[in-house]
N, C-alpha and C. Protein backbone atom coordinates (compact mmCIF):
# COMPACT_ATOMS: atom_id res chain seq x y z
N UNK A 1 59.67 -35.18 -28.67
CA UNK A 1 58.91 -33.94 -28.61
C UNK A 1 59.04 -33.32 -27.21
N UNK A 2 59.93 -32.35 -27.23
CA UNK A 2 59.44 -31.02 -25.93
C UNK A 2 58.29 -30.89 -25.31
N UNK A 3 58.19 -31.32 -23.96
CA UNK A 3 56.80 -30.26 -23.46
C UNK A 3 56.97 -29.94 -22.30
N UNK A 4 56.23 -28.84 -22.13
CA UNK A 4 56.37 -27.96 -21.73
C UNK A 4 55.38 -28.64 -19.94
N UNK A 5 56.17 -28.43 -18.64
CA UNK A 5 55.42 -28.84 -17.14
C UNK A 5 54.97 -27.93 -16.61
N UNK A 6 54.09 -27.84 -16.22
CA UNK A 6 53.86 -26.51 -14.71
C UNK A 6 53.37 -27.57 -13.84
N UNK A 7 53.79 -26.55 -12.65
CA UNK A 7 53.80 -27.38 -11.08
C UNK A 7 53.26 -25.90 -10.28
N UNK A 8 53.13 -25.78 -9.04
CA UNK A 8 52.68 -25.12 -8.25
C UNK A 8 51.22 -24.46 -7.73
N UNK A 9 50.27 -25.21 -8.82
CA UNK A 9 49.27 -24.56 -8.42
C UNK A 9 48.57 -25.32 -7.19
N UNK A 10 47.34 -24.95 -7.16
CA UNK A 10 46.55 -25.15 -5.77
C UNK A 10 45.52 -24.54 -5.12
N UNK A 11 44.87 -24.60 -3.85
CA UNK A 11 43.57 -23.85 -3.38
C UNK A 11 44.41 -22.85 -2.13
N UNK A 12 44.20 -21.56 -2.61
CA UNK A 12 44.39 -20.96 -1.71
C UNK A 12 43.62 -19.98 -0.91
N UNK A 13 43.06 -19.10 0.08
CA UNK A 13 42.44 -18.06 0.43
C UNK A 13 43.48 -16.99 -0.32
N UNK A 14 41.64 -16.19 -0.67
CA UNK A 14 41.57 -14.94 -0.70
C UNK A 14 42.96 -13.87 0.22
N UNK A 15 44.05 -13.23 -0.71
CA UNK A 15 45.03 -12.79 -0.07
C UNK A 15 46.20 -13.47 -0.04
N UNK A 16 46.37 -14.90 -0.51
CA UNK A 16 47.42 -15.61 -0.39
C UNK A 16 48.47 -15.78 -1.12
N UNK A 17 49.72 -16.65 -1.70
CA UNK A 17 50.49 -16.16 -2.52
C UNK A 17 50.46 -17.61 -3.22
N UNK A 18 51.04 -17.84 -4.70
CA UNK A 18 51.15 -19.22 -4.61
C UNK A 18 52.43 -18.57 -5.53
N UNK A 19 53.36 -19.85 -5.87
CA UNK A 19 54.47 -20.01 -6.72
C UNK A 19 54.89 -20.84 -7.63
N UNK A 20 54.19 -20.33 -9.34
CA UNK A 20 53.49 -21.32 -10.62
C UNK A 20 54.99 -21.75 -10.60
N UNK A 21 55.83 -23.12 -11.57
CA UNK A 21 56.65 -23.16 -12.11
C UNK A 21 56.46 -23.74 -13.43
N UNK A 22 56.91 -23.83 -14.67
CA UNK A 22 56.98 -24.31 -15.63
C UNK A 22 58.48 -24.83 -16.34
N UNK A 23 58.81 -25.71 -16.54
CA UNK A 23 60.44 -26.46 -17.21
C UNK A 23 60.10 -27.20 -17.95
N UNK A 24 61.12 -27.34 -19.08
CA UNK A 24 60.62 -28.31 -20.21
C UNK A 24 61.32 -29.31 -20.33
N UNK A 25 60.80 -30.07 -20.94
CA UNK A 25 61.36 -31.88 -20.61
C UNK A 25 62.56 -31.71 -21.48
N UNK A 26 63.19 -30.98 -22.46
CA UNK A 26 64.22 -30.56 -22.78
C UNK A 26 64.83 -29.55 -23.56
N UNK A 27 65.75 -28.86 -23.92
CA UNK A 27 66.22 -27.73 -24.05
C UNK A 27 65.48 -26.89 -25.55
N UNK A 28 64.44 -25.98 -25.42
CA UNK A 28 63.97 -25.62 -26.35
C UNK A 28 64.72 -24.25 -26.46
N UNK A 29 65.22 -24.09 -27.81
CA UNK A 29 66.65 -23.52 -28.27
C UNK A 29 65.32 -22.23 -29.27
N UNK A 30 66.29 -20.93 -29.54
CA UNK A 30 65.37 -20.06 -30.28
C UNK A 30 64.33 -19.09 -29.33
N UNK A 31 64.22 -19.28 -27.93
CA UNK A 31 63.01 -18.87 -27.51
C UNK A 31 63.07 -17.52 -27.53
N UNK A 32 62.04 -16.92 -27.93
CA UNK A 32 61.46 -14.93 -28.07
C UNK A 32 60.84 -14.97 -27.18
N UNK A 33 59.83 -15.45 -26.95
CA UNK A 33 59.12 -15.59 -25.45
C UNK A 33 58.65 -16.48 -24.40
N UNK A 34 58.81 -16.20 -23.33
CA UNK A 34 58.35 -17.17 -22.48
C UNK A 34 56.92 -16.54 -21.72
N UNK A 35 56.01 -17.06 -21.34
CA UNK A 35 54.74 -16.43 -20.80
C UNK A 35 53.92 -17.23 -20.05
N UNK A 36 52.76 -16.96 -19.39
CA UNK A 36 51.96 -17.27 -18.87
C UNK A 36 50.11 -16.77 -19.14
N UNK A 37 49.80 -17.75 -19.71
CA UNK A 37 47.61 -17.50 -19.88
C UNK A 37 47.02 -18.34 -19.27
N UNK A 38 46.06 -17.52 -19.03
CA UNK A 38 44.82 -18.45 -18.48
C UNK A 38 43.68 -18.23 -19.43
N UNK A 39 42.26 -18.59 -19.57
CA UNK A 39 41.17 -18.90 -19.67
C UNK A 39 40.70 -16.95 -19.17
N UNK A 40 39.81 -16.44 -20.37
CA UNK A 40 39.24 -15.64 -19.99
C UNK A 40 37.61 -15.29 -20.88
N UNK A 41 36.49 -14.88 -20.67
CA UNK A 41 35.41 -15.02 -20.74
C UNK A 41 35.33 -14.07 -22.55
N UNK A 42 35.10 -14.80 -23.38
CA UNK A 42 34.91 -14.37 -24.63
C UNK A 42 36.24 -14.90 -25.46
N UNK A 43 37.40 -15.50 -24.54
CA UNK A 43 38.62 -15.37 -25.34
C UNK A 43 38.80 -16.88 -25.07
N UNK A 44 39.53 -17.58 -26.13
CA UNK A 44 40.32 -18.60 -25.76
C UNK A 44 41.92 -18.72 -24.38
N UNK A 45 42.18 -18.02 -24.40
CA UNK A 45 42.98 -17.96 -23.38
C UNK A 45 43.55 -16.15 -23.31
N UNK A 46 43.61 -15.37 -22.36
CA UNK A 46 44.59 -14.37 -22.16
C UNK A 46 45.74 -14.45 -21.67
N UNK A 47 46.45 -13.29 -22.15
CA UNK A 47 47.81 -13.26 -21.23
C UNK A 47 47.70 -12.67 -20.14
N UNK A 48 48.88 -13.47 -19.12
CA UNK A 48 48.52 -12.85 -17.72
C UNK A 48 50.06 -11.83 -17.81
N UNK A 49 51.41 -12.73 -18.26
CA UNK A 49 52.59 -12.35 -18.10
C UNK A 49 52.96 -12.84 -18.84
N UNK A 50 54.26 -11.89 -19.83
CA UNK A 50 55.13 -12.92 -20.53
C UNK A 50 56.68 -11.68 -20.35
N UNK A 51 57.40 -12.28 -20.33
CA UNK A 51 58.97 -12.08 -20.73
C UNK A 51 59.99 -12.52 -22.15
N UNK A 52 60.64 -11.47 -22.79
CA UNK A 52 60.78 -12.12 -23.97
C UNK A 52 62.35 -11.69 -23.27
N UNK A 53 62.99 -12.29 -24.69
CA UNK A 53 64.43 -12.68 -24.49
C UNK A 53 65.32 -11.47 -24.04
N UNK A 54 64.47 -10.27 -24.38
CA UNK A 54 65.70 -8.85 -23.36
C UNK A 54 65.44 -8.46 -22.56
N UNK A 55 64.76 -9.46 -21.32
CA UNK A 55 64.05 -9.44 -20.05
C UNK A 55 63.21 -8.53 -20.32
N UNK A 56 62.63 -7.89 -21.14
CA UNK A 56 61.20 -7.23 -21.31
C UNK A 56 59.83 -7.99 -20.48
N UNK A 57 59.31 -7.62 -19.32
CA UNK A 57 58.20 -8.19 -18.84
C UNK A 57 56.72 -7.21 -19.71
N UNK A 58 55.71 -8.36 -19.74
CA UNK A 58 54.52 -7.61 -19.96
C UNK A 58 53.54 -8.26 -19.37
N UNK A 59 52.69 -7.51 -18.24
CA UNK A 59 51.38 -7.82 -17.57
C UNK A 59 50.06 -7.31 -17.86
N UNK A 60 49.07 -8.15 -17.46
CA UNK A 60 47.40 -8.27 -17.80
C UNK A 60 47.36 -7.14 -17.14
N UNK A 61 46.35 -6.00 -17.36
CA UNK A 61 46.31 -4.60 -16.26
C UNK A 61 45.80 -5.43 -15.06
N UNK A 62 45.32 -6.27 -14.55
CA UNK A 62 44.52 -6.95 -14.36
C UNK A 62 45.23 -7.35 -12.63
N UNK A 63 46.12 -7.86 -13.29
CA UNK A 63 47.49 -8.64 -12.13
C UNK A 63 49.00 -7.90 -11.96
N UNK A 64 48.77 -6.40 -12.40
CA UNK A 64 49.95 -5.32 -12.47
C UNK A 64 50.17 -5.04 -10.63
N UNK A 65 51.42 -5.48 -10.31
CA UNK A 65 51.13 -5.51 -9.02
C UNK A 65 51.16 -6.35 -7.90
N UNK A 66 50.84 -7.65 -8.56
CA UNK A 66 50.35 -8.76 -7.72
C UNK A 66 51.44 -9.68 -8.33
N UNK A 67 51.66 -9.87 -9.78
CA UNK A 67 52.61 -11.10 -10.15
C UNK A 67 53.82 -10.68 -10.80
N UNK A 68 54.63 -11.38 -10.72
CA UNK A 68 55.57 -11.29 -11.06
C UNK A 68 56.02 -12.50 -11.86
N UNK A 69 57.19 -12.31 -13.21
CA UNK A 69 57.26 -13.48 -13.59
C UNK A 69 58.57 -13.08 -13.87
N UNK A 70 59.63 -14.21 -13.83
CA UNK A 70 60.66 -14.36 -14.26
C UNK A 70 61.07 -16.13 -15.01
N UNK A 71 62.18 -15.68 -14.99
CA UNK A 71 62.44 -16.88 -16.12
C UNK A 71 64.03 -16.70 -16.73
N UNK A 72 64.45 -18.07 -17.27
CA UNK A 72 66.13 -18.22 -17.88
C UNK A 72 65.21 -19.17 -19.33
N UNK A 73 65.64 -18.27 -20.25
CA UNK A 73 65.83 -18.46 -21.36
C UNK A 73 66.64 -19.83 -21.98
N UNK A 74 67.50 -19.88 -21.32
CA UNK A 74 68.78 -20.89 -21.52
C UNK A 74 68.56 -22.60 -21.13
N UNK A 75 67.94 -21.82 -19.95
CA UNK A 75 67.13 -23.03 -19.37
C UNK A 75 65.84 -23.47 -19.34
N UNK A 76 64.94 -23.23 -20.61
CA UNK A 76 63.75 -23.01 -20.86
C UNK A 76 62.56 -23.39 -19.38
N UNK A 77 63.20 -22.64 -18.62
CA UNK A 77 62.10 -22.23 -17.04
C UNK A 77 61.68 -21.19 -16.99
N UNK A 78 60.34 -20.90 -16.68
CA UNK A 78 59.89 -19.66 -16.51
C UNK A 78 58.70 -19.69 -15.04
N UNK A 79 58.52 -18.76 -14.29
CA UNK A 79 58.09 -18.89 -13.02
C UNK A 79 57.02 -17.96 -12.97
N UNK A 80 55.94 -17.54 -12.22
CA UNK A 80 55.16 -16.82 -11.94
C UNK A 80 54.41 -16.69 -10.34
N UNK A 81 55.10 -15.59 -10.12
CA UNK A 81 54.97 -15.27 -8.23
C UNK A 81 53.74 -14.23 -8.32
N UNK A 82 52.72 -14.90 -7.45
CA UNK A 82 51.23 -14.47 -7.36
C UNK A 82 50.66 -14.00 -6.28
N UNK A 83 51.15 -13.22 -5.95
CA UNK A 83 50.56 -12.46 -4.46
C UNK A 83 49.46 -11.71 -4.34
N UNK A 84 49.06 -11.63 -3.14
CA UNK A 84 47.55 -10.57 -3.16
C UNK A 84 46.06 -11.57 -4.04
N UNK A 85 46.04 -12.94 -3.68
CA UNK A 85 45.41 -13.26 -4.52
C UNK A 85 44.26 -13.51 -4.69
N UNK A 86 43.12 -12.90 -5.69
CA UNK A 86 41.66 -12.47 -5.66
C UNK A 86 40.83 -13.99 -6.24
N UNK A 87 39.58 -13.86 -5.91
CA UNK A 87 38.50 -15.38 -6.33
C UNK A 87 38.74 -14.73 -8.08
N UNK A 88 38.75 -14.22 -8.67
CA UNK A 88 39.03 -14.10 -9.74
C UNK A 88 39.98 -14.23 -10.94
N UNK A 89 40.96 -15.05 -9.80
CA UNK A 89 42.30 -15.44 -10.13
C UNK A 89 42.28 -16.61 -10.93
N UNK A 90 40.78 -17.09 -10.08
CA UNK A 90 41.08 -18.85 -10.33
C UNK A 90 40.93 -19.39 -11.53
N UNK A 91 41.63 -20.25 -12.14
CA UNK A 91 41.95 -19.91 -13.05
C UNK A 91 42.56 -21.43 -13.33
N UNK A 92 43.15 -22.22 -14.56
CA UNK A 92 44.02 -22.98 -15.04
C UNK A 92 45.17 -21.98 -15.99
N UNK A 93 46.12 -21.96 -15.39
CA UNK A 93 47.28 -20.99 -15.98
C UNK A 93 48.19 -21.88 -17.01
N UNK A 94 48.49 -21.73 -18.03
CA UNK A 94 49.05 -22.09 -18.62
C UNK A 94 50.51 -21.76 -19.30
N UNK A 95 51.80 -22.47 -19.49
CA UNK A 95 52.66 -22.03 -19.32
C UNK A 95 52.87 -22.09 -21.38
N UNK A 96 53.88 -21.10 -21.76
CA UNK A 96 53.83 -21.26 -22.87
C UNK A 96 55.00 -20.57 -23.33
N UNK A 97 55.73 -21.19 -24.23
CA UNK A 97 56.67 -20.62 -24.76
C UNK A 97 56.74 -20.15 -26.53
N UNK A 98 57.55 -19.28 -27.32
CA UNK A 98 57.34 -19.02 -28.67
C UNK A 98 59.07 -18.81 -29.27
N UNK A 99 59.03 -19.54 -30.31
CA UNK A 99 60.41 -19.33 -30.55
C UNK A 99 60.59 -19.34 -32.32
N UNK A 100 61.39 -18.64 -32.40
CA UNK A 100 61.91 -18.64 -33.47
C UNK A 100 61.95 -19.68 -34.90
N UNK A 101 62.01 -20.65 -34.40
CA UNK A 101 61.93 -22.17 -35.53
C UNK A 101 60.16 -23.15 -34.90
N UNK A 102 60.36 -23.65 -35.90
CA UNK A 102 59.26 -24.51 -35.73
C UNK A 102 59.75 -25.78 -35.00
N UNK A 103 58.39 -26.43 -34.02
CA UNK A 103 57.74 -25.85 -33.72
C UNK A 103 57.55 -24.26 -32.96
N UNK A 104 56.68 -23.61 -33.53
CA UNK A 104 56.99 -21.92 -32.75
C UNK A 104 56.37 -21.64 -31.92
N UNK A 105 55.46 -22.82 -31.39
CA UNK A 105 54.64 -22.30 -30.05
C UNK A 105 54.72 -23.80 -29.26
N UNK A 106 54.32 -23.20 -28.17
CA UNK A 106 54.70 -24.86 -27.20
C UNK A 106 54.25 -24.52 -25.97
N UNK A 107 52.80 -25.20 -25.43
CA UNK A 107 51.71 -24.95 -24.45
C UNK A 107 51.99 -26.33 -23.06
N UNK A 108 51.80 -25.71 -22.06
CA UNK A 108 52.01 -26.73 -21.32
C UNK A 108 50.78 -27.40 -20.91
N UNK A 109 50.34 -28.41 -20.43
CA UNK A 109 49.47 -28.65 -19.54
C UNK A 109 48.46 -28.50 -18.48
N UNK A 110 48.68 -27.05 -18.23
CA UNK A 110 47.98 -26.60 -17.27
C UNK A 110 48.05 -26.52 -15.77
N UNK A 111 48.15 -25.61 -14.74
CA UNK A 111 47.73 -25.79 -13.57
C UNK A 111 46.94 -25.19 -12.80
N UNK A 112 46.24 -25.39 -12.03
CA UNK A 112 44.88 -25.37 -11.32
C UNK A 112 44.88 -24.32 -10.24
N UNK A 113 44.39 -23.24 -10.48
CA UNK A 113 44.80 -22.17 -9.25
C UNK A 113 43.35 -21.91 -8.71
N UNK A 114 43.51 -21.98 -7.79
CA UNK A 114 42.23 -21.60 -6.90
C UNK A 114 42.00 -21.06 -6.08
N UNK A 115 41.52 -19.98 -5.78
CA UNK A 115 41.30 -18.30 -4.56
C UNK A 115 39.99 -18.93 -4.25
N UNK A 116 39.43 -19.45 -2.89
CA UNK A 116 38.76 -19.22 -2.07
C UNK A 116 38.33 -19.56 -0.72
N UNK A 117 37.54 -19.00 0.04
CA UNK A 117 37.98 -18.72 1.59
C UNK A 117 37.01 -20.35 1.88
């Protein structure tokens, strides 16, 4: 079974940058999207960022500005660069991919982001 890692999170001040990563323990073939959610108040998780397979990016209005996400398809990695970063950030981000065959969704583990001074 595939799953899905993230690495990079951490405690940072208010203003700081961090650099999420996510790679999967092996080659998940089919992918439409690759993305990034966290935890938001009424919802089981929101989207912050996702990229689907014709480099189409889509961001939270939220973090338009501040993150950036990229990612290789091929190489089921996907990244998320977080600058400008607010106490409202903090967050467990989760990395997640969706593909074509079953299984069609595939959640990572979580990592721990934290904005404060």
């Amino acid at each position: 079974q595939v799953q899905l890692v993230e690495s990079g999170g951490g405690l940072v001040q208010p203003g700081g940058s961090l650099r999420l990563s996510c790679a999967a323990s092996g080659t998940i073939f089919g992918i439409v999207t690759m993305g990034w959610y966290r935890p938001a108040p009424g919802k089981q998780r929101e989207l912050v960022a996702t990229l689907n397979e014709g480099g189409t990016t889509n961001y939270a209005d939220s973090v338009k500005g501040r993150f950036a996400i990229s990612g290789e398809s091929a190489q089921s990695t996907v990244q998320l660069q977080i600058d400008n970063l607010k106490p409202e950030d903090t967050a467990v981000y989760y990395c997640h991919v969706q593909r074509r065959l079953t299984p069609y969704f595939y959640w990572g583990q979580g990592t721990q982001v934290t904005v404060s001074s």
